[in-house]
Protein backbone atom coordinates (compact mmCIF):
# COMPACT_ATOMS: atom_id res chain seq x y z
CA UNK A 1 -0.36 -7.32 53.33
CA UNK A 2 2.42 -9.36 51.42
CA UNK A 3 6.17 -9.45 52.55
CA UNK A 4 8.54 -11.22 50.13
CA UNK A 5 10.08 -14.56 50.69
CA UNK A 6 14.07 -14.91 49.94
CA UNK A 7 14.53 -16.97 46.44
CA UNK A 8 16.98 -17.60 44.31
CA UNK A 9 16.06 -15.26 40.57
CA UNK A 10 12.14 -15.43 41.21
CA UNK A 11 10.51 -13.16 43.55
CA UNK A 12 7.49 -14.63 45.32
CA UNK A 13 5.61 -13.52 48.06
CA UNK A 14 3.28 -14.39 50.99
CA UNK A 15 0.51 -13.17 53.21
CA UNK A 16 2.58 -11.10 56.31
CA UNK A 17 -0.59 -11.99 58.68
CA UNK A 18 -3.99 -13.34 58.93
CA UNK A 19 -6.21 -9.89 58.41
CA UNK A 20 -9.82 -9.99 60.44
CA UNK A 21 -12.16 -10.32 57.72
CA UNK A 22 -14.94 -8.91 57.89
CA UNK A 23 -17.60 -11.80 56.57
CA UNK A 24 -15.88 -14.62 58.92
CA UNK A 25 -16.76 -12.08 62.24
CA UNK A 26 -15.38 -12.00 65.52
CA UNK A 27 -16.31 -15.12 67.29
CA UNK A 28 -14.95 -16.88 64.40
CA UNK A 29 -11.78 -15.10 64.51
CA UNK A 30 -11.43 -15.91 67.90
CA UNK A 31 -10.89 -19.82 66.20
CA UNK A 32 -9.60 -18.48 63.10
CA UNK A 33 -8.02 -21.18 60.81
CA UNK A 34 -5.15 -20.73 59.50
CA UNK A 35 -4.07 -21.87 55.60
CA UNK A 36 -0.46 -23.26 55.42
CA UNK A 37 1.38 -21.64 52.62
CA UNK A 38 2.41 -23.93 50.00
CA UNK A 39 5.46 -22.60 48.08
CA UNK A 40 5.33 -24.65 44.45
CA UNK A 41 9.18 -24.07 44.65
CA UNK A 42 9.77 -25.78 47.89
CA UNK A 43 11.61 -28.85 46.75
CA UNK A 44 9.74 -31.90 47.55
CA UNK A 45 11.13 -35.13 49.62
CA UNK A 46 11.38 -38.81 48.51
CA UNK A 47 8.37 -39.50 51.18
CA UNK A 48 6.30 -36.17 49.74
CA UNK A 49 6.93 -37.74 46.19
CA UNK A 50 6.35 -41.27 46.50
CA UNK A 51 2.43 -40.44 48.41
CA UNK A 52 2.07 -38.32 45.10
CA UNK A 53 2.79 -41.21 43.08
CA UNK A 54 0.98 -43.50 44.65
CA UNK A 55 -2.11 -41.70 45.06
CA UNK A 56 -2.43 -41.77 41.22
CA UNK A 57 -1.84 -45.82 41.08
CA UNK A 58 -4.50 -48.07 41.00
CA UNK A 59 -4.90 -49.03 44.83
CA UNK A 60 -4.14 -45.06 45.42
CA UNK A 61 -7.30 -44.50 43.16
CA UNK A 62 -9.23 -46.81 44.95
CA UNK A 63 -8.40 -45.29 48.42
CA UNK A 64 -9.21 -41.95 46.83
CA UNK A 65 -12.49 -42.98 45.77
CA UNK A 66 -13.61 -45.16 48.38
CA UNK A 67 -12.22 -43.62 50.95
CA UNK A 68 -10.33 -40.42 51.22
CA UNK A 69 -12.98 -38.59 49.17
CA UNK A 70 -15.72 -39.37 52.01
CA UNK A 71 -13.60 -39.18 54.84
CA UNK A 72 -11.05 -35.90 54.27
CA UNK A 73 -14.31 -33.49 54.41
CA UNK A 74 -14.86 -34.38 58.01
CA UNK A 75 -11.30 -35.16 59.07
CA UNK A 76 -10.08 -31.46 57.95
CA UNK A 77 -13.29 -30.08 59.51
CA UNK A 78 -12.83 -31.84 63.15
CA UNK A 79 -9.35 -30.97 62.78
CA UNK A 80 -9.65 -27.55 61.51
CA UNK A 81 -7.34 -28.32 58.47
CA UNK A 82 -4.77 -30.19 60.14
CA UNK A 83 -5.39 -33.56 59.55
CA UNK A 84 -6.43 -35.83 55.98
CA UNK A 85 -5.23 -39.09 54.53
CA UNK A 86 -3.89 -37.16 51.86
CA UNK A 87 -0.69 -37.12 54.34
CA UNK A 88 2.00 -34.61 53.43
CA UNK A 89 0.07 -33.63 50.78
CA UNK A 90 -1.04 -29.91 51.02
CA UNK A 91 -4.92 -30.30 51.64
CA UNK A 92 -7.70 -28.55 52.13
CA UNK A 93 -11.36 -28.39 52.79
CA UNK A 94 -13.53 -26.60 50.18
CA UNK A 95 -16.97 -25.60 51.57
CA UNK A 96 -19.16 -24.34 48.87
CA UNK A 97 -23.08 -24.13 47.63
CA UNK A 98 -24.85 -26.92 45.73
CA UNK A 99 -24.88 -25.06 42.38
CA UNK A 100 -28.69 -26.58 41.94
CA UNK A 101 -29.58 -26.95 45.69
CA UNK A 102 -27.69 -24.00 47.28
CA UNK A 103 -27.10 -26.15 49.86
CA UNK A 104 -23.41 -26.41 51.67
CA UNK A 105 -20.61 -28.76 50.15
CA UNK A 106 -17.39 -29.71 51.53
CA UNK A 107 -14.88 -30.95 49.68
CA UNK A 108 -11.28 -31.68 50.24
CA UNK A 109 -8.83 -30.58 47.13
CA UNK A 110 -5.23 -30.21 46.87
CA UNK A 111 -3.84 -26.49 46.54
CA UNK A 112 -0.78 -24.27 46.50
CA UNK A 113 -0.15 -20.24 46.22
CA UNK A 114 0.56 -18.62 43.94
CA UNK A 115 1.39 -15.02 45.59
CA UNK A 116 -1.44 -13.87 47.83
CA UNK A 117 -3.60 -16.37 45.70
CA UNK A 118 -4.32 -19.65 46.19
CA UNK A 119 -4.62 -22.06 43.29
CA UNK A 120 -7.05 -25.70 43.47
CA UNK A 121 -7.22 -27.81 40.22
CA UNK A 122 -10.73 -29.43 39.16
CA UNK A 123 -8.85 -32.40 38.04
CA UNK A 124 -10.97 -35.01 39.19
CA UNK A 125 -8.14 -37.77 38.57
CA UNK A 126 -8.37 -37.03 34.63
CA UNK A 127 -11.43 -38.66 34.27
CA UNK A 128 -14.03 -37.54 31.12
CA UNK A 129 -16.22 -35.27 33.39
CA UNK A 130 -15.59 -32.37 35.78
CA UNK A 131 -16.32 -32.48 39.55
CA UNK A 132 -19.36 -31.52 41.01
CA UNK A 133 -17.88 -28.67 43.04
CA UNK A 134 -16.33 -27.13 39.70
CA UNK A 135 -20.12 -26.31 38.67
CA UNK A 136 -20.54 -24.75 42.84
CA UNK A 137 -17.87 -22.49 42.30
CA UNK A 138 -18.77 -21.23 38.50
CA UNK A 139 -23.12 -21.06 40.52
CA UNK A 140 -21.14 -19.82 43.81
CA UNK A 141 -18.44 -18.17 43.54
CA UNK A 142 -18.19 -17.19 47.36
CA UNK A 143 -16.91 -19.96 49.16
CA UNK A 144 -14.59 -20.92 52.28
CA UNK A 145 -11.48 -22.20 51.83
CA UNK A 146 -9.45 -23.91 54.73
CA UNK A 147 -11.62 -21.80 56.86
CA UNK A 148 -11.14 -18.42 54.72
CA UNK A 149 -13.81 -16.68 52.80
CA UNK A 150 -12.58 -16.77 49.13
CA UNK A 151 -13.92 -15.86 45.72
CA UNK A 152 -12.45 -18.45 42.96
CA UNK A 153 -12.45 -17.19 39.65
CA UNK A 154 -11.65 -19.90 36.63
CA UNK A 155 -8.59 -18.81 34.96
CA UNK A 156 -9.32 -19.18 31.10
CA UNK A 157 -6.21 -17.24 29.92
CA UNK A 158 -3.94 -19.73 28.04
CA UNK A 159 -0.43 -18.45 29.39
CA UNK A 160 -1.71 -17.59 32.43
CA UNK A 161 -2.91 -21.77 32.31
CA UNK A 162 0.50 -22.66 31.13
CA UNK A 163 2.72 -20.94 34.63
CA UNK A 164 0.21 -22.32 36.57
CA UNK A 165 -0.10 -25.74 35.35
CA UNK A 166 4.36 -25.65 35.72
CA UNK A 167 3.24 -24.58 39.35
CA UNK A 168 1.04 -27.25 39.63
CA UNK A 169 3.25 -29.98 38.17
CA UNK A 170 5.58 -29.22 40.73
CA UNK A 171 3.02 -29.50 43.54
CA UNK A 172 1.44 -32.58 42.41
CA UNK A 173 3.66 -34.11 39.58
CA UNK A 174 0.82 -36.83 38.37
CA UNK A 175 -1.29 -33.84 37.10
CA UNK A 176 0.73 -34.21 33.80
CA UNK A 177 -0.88 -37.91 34.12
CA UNK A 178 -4.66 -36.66 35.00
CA UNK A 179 -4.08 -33.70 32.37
CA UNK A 180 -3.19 -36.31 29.24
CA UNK A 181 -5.96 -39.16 30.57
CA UNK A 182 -8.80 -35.71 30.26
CA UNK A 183 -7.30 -34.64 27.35
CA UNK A 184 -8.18 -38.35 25.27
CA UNK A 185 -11.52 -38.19 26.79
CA UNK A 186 -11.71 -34.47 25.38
CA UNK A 187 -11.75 -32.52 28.66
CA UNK A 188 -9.80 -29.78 29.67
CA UNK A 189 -8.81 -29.48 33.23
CA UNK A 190 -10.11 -26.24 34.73
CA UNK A 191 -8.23 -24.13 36.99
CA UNK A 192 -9.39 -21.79 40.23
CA UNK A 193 -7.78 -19.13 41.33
CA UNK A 194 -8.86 -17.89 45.10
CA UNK A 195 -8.61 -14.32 45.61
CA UNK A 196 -9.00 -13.59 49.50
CA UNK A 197 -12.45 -11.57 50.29
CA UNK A 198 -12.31 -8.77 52.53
């Protein structure tokens, strides 16, 4: 069930209540996790934007790498979503299936809604190649997200790329960065969109 959300000349909307869901089951309801809805049109603070900014400089890429990208699976599982280095930014953990292995993946991605859906962006930092969870979700396409089942579906519809990538920008603002460093290696960023399974 959606209930709208006061704004200015766009209407936007979000989830009224967690539903049960049938695949998660009782006990797990019972420590059901909850996803924070992340409005792209929520104006961002100076702190918000200057962790976005540097997260894509050089020592922010290192962190990333060396760090945050080992550590954030685990912290946002322990924590049950409410804890990563990534800070303020919205987070969350990304449990999938090896797309050659089958076996479970966690990953921890950035995200915002878009309606009842949420979006993640396989952007990888803008480097040449995709990440390994893009090919889990195209093998998989049942995952958890934040705790909730999901089923992402790649968006491949060029408007429908364009609003969300202005979503996205606003989000995150060094996509624009990541989007022009894939583009000269001759990638194109893919996009998931995570339609709630019931």
């Amino acid at each position: 069930m959606l209930t709208p959300v006061p704004a200015g000349e766009h209407a936007r909307y979000r989830p009224a209540v967690t539903e049960p869901l049938q695949a998660v089951g009782k006990h797990a309801m019972a420590r059901a996790h909850k996803l924070r809805y992340v409005d792209p049109y929520e104006r961002r603070g100076r702190l918000y934007l200057a962790l976005a900014r540097l997260s894509a400089s050089r020592p922010g890429a290192w962190f990333s790498i060396n760090v945050a990208w080992k550590l954030d699976p685990y912290l946002l599982k322990l924590t049950r979503g409410r804890f990563s280095t990534a800070g303020p930014l919205p987070t969350a953990l990304l449990e999938s299936r090896g797309a050659r292995t089958g076996r479970p993946r966690r990953n921890a991605t950035l995200y915002f809604h878009d309606g009842g859906r949420v979006t993640i962006v396989a952007s990888k930092r803008g480097w040449p190649t995709n990440p390994a969870w893009y090919y889990n979700l195209r093998k998989h396409p049942d995952i958890l997200y934040g705790g909730l089942p999901f089923r992402a579906e790649l968006v491949q519809d060029e408007a429908e790329r364009r609003r969300l990538w202005d979503l996205a920008d606003r989000v995150f603002p060094e996509y624009a960065d990541y989007r022009a460093q894939a583009a000269k290696a001759g990638r194109v960023i893919p996009i998931f969109q995570l339609v709630p399974r019931g």
